[in-house]
C-alpha atoms as a PDB file:
ATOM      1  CA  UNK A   1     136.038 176.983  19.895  1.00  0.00           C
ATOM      2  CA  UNK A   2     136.698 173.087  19.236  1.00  0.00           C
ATOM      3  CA  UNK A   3     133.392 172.771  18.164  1.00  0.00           C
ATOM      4  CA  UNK A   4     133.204 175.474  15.754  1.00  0.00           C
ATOM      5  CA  UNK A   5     136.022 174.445  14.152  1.00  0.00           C
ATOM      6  CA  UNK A   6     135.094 171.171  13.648  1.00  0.00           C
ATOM      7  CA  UNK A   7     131.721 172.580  11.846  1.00  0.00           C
ATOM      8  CA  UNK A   8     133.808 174.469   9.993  1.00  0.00           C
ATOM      9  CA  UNK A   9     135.634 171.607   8.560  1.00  0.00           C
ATOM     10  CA  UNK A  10     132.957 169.811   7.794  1.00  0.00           C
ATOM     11  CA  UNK A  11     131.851 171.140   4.974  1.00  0.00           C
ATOM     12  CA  UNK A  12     134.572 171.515   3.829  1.00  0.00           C
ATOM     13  CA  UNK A  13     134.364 168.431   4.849  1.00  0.00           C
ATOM     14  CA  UNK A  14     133.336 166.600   6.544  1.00  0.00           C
ATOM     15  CA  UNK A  15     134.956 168.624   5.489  1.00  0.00           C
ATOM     16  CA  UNK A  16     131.971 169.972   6.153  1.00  0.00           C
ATOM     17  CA  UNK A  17     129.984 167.960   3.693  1.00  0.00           C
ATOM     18  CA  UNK A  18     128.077 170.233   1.480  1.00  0.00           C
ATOM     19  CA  UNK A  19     131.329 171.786  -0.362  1.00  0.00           C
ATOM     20  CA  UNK A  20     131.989 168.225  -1.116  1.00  0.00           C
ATOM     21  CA  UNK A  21     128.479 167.334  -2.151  1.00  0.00           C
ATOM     22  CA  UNK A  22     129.282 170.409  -4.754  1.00  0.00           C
ATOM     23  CA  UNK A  23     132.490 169.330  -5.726  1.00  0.00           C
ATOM     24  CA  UNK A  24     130.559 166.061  -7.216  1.00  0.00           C
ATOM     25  CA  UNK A  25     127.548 168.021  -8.628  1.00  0.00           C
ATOM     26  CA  UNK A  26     130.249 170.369 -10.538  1.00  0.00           C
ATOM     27  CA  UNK A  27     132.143 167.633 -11.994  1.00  0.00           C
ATOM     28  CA  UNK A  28     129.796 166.653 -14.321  1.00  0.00           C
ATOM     29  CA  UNK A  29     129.781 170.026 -15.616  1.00  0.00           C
ATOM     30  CA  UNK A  30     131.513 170.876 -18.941  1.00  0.00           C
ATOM     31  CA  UNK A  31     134.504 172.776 -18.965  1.00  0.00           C
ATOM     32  CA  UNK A  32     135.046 176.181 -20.100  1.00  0.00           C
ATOM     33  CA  UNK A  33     138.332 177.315 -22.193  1.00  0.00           C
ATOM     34  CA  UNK A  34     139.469 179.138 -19.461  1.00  0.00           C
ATOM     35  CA  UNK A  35     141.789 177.016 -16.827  1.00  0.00           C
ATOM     36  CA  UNK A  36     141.307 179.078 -14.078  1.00  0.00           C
ATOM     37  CA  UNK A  37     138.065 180.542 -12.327  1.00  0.00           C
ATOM     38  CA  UNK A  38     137.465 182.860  -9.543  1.00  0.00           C
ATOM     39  CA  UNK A  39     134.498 181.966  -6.987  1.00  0.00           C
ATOM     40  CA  UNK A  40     132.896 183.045  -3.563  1.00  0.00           C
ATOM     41  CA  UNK A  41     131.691 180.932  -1.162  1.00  0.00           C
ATOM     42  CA  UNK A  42     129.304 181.828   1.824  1.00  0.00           C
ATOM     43  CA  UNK A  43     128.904 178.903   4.530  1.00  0.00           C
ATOM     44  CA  UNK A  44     126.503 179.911   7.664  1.00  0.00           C
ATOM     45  CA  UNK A  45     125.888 177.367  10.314  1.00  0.00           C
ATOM     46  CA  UNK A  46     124.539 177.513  13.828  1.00  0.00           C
ATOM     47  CA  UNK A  47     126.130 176.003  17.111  1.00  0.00           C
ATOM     48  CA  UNK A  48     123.776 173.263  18.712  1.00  0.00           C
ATOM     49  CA  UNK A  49     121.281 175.435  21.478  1.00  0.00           C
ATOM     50  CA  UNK A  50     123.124 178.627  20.682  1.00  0.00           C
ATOM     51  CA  UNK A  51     119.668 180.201  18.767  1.00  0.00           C
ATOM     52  CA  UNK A  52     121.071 183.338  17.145  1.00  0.00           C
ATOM     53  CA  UNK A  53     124.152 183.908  19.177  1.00  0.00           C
ATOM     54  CA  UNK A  54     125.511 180.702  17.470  1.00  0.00           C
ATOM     55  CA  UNK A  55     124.912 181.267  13.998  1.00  0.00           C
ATOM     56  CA  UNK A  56     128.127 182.116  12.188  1.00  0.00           C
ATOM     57  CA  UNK A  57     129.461 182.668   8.449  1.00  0.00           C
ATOM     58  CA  UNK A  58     132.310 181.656   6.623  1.00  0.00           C
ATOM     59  CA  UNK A  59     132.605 184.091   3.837  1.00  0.00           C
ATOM     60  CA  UNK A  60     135.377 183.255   1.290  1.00  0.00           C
ATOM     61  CA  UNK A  61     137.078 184.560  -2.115  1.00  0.00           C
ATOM     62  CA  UNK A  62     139.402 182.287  -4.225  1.00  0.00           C
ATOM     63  CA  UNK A  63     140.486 181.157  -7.495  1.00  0.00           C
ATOM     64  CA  UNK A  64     140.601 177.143  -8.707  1.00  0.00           C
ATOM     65  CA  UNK A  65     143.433 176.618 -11.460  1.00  0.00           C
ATOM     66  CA  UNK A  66     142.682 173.516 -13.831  1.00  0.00           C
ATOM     67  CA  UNK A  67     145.270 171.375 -14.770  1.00  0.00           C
ATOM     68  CA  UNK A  68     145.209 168.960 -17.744  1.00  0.00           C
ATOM     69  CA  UNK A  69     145.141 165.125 -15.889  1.00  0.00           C
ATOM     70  CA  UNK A  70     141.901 165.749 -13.959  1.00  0.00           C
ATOM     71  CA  UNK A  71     143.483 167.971 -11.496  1.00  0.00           C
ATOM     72  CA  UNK A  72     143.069 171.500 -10.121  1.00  0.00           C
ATOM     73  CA  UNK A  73     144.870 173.877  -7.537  1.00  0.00           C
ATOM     74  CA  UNK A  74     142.535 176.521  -5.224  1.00  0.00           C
ATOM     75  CA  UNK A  75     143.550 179.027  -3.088  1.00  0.00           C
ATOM     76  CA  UNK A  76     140.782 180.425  -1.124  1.00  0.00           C
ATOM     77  CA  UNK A  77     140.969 182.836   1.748  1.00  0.00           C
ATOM     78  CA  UNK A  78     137.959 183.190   4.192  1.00  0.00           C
ATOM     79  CA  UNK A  79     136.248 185.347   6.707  1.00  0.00           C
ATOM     80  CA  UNK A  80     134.269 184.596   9.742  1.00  0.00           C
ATOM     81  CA  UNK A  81     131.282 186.309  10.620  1.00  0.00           C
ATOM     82  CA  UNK A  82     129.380 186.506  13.202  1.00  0.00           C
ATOM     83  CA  UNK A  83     125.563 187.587  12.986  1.00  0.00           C
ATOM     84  CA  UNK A  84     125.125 188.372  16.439  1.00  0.00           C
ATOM     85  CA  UNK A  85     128.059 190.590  17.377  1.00  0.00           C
ATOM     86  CA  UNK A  86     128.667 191.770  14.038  1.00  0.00           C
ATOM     87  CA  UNK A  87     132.064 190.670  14.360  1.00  0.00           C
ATOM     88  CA  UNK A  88     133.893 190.003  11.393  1.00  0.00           C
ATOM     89  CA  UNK A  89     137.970 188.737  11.407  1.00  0.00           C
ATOM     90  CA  UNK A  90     140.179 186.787   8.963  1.00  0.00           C
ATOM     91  CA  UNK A  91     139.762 182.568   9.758  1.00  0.00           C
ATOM     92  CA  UNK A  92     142.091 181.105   7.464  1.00  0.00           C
ATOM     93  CA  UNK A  93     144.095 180.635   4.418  1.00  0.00           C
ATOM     94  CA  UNK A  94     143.598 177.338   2.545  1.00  0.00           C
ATOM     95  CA  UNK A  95     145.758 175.882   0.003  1.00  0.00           C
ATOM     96  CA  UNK A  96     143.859 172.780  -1.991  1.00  0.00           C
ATOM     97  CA  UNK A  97     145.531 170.076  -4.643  1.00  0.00           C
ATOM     98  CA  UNK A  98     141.960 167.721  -5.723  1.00  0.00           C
ATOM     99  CA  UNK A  99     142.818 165.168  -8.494  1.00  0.00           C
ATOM    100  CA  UNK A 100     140.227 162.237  -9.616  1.00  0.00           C
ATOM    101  CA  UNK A 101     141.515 159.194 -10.712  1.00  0.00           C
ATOM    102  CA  UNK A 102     139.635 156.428 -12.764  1.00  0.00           C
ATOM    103  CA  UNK A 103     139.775 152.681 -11.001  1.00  0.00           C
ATOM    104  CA  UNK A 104     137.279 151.232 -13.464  1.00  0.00           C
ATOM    105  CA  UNK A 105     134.462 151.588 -15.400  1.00  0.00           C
ATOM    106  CA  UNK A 106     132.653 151.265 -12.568  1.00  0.00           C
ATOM    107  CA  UNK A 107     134.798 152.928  -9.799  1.00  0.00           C
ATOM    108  CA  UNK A 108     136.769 156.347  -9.392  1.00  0.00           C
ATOM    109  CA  UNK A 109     138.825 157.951  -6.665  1.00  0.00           C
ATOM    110  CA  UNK A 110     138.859 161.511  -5.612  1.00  0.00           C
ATOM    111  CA  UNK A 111     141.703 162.547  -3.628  1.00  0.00           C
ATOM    112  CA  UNK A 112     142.036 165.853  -2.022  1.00  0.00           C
ATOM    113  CA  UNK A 113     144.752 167.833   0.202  1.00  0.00           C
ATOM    114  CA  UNK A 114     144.316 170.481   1.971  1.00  0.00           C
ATOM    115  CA  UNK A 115     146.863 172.978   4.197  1.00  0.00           C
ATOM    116  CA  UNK A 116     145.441 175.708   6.036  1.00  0.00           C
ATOM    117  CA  UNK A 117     147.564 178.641   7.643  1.00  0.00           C
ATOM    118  CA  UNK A 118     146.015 180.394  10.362  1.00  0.00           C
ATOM    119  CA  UNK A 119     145.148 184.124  10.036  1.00  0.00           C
ATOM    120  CA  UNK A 120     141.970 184.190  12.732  1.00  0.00           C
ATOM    121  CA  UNK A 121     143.982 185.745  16.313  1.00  0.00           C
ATOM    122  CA  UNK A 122     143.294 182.564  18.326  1.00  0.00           C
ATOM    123  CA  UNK A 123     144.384 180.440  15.648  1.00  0.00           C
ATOM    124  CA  UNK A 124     147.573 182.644  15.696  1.00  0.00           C
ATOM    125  CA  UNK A 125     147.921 182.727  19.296  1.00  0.00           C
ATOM    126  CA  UNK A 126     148.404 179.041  19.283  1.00  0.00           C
ATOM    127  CA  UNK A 127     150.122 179.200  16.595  1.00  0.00           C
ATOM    128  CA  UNK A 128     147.900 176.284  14.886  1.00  0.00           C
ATOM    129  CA  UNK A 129     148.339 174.875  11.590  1.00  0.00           C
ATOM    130  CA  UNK A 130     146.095 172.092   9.724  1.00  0.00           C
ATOM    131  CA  UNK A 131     146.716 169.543   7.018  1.00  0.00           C
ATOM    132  CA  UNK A 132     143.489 167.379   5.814  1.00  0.00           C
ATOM    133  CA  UNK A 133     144.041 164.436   3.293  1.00  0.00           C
ATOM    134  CA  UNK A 134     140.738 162.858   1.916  1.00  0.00           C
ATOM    135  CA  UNK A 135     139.925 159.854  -0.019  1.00  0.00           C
ATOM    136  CA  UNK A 136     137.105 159.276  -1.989  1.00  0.00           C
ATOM    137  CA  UNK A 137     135.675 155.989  -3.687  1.00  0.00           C
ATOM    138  CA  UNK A 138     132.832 156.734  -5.805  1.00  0.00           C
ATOM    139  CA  UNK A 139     130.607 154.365  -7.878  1.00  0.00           C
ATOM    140  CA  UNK A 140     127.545 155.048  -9.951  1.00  0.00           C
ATOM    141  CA  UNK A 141     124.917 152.316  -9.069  1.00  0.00           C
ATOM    142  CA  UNK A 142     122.293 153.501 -11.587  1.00  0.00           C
ATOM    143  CA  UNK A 143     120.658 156.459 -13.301  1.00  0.00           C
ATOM    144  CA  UNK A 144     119.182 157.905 -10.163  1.00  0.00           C
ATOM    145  CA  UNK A 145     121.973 156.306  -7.752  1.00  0.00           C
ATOM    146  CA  UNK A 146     125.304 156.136  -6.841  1.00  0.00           C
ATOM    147  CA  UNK A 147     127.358 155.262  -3.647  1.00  0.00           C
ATOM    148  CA  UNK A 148     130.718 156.999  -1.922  1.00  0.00           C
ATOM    149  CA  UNK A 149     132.946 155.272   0.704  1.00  0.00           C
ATOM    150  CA  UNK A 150     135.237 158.789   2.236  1.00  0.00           C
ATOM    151  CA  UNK A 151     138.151 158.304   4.199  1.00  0.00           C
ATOM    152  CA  UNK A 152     139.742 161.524   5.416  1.00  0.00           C
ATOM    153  CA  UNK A 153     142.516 162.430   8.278  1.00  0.00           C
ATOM    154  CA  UNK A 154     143.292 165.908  10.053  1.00  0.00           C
ATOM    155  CA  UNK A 155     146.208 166.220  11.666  1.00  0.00           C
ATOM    156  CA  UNK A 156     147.424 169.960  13.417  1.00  0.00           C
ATOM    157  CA  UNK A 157     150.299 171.511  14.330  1.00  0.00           C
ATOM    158  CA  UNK A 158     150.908 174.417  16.989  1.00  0.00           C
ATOM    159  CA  UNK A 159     153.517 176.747  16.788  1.00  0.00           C
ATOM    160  CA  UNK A 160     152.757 178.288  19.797  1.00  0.00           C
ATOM    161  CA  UNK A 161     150.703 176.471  22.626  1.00  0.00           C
ATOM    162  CA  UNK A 162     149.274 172.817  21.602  1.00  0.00           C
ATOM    163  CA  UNK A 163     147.863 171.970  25.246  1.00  0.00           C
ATOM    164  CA  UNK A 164     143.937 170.630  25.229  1.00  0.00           C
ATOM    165  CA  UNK A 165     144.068 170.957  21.555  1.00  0.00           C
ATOM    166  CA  UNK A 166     143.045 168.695  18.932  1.00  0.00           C
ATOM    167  CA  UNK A 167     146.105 166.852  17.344  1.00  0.00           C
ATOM    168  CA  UNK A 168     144.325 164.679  15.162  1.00  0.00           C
ATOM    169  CA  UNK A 169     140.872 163.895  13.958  1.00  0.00           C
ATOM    170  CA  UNK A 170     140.213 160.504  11.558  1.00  0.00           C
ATOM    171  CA  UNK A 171     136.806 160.260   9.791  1.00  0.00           C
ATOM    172  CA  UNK A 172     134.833 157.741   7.593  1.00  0.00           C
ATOM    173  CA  UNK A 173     131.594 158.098   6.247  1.00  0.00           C
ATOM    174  CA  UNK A 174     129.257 156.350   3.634  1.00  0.00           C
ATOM    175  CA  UNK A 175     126.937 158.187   1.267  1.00  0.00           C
ATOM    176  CA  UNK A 176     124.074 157.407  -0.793  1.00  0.00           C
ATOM    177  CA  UNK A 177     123.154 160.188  -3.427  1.00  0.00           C
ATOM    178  CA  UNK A 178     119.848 160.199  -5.583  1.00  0.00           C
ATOM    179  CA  UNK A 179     119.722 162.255  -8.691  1.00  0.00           C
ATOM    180  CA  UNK A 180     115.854 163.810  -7.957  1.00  0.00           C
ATOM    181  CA  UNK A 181     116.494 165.768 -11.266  1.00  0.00           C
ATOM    182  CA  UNK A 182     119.804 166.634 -13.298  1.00  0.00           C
ATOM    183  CA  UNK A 183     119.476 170.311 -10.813  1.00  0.00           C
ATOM    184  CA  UNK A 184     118.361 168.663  -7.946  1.00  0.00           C
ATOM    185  CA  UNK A 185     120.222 165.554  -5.428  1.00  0.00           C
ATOM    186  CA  UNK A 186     119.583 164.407  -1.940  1.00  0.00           C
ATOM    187  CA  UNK A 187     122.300 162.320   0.162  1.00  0.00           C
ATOM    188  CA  UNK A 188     122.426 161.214   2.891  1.00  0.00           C
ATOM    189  CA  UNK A 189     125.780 160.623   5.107  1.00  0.00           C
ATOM    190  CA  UNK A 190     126.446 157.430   8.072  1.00  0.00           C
ATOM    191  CA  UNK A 191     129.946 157.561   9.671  1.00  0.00           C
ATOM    192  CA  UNK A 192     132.338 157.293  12.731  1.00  0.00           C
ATOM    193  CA  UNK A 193     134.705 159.823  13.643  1.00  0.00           C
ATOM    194  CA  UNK A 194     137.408 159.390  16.553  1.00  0.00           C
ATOM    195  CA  UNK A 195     139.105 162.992  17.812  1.00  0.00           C
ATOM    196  CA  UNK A 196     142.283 162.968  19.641  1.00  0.00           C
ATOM    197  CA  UNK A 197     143.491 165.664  21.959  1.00  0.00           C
ATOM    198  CA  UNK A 198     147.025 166.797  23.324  1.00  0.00           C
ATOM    199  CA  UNK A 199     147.343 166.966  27.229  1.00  0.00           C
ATOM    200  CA  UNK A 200     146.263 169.717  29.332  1.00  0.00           C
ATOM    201  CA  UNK A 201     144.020 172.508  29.355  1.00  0.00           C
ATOM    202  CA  UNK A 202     142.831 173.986  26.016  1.00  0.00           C
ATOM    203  CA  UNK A 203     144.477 177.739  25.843  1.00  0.00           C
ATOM    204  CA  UNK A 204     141.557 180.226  25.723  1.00  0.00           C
ATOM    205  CA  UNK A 205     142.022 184.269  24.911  1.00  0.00           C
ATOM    206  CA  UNK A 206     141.964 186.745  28.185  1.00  0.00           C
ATOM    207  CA  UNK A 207     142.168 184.272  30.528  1.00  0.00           C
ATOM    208  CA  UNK A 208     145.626 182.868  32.410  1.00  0.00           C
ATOM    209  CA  UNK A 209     147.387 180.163  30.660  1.00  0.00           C
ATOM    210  CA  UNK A 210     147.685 177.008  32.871  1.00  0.00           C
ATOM    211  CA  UNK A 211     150.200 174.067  32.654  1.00  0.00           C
ATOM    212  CA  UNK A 212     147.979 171.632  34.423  1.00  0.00           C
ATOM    213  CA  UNK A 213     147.578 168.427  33.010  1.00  0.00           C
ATOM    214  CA  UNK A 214     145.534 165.602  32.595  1.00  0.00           C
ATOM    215  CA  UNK A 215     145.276 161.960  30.252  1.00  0.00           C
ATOM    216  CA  UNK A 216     145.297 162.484  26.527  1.00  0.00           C
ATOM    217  CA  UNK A 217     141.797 162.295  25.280  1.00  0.00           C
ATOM    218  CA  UNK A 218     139.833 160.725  22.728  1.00  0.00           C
ATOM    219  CA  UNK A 219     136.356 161.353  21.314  1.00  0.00           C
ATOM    220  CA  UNK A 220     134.320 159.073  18.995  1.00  0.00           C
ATOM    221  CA  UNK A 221     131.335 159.852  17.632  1.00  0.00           C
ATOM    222  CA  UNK A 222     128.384 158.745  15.596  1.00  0.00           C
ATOM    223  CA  UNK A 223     127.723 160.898  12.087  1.00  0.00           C
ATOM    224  CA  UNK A 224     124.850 160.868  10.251  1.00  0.00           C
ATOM    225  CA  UNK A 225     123.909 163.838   7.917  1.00  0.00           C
ATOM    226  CA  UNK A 226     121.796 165.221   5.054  1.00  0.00           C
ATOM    227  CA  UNK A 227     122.443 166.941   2.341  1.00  0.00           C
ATOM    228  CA  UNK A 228     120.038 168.693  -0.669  1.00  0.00           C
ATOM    229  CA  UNK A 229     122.563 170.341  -3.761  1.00  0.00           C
ATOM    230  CA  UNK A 230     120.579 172.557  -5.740  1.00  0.00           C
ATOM    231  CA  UNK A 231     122.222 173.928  -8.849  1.00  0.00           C
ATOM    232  CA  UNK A 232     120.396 177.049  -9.049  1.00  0.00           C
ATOM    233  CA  UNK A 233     122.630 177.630 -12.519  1.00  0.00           C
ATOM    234  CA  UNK A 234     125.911 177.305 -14.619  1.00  0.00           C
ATOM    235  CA  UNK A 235     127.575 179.443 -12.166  1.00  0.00           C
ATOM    236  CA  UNK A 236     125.645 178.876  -8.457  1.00  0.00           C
ATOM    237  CA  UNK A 237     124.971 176.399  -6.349  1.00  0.00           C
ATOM    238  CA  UNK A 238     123.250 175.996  -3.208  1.00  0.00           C
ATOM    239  CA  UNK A 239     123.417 172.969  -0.643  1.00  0.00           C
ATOM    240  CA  UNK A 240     121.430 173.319   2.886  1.00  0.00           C
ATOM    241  CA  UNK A 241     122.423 170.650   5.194  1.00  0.00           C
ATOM    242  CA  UNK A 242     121.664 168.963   8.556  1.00  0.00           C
ATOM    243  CA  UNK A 243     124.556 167.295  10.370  1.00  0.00           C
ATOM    244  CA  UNK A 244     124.441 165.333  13.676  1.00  0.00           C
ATOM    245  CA  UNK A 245     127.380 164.365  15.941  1.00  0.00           C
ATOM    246  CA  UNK A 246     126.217 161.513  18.558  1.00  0.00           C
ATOM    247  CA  UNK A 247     128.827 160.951  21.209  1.00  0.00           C
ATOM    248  CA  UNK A 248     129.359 157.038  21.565  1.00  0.00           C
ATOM    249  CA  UNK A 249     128.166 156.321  24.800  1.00  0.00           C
ATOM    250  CA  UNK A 250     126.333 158.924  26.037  1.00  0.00           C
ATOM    251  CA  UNK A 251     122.377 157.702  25.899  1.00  0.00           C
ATOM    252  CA  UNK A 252     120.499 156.694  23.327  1.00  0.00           C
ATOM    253  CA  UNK A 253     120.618 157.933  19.408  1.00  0.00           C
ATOM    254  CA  UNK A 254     117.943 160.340  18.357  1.00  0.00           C
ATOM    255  CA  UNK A 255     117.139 161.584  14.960  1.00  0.00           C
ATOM    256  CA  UNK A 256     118.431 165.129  14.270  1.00  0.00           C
ATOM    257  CA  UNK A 257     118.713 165.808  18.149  1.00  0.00           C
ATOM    258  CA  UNK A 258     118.830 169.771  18.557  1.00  0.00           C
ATOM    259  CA  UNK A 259     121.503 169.291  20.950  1.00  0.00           C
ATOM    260  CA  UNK A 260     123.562 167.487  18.653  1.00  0.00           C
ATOM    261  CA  UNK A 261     122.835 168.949  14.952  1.00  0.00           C
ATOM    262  CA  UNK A 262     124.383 172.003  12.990  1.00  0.00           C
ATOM    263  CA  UNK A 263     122.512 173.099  10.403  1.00  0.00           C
ATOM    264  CA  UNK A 264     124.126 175.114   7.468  1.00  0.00           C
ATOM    265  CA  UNK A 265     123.055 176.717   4.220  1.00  0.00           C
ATOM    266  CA  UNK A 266     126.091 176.930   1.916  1.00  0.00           C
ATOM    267  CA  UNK A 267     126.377 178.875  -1.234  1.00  0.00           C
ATOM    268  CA  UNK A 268     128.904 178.930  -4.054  1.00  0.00           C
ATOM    269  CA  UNK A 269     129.341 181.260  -6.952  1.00  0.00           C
ATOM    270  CA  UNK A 270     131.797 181.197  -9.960  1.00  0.00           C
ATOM    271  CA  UNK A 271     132.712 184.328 -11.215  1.00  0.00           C
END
């Protein structure tokens, strides 16, 4: 369940990446009179080895407010899917605050926050809320170019039952985009990500809680990913995606390793 979680923030990332790699795409876009627009958002992704069984969806419907200093509000509730069962049940709510600030003429920063109440029932079981604060350098280097340094933290909160579960996650990535066409970008993602967990064993549903307990842990991993936006219009926009997650330590890096990559296809429409 850690692991799909973490996939899920990534894109929304990390998170996962390919929201954010729309986020930039759209901000070159002119605005419209209207300060407010309502969108869906459909993000599938499969588990590492999982073949069908693993391949989910994250199905959302939301509204982004504009504000008038290069700043907008979204509140976006989503729905997880999955294609194998056919099971479909409430994930989250997210609340979002994004507001782009100008450095130079050469630089900018992005920041974004993001609160997410849980609606899914594990997440409510555990009683777990998240909190996800990003920063986001970004320099043009040329025409076809330009260059991000992302900083981002998660921390969580349980309500409930916080043993084995994450408590904080910290992230940093650099990215390289190329402008293929004024429709078209490919970027590519290197980074470092370290994952703390609370003591104990990790709660799951229908089966006995335990209070056993064991050294706080901490992951680090390797983070290299690729990303393709395709602005398919005014009003879509489509960004498939390969992300790989290479535990530090634990044998030797290989390229897109199926036992390490997600894959995802993410689409976004404004209504």
């Amino acid at each position: 369940m850690i692991r799909k979680i973490t996939v899920a923030g990534l894109v929304t990332l990390f998170s996962f990446q390919g929201f954010a790699a729309t986020q930039q795409v759209k901000a070159d876009a002119p605005d419209t009179q209207r300060n407010w627009k309502p969108f869906l958002d459909s993000y599938n992704y499969s588990n590492p080895n999982d073949g069908l069984s693993g391949v989910l969806a994250e199905n959302a419907l939301g509204v982004t407010f504009k504000g008038k200093n290069n700043d907008e509000f979204v509140l976006q509730g989503v729905m997880e899917n999955n294609y194998a069962t056919g099971k479909t049940e409430p994930l989250h709510f997210q609340l979002r605050y994004n507001r782009d600030w100008t450095l130079s003429n050469d630089w900018n920063l992005s920041t974004l926050s993001r609160v997410y109440l849980p609606l899914s029932e594990y997440r409510q079981t555990v009683g777990q809320y998240e909190f996800r604060q990003y920063f986001r350098f970004n320099r043009k280097l040329n025409k076809t170019f330009s260059f991000r340094w992302e900083t981002h933290a998660r921390g969580y909160a349980y309500s409930e039952d916080e043993l084995g579960q994450r408590f904080l996650l910290i992230r940093h990535l650099a990215r390289i985009s190329m402008s293929v066409t004024d429709k078209f970008f490919l970027q590519s993602y290197v980074g470092y990500q370290q994952d703390f967990t609370h003591n104990g064993t990790k709660f799951e549903l229908q089966k006995p809680e335990t209070e056993w307990k064991e050294t706080a842990r901490q992951g680090n991993n390797a983070i290299f990913l690729l990303v393709a936006p395709i602005v398919a219009s005014e009003n879509v926009t489509i960004v498939p995606a390969a992300e790989q997650f290479h535990k530090v330590g634990n044998g030797q890096f290989k390229l897109l390793n199926p036992e390490e990559t997600v894959y995802s296809f993410y689409v976004t429409v404004e209504i």
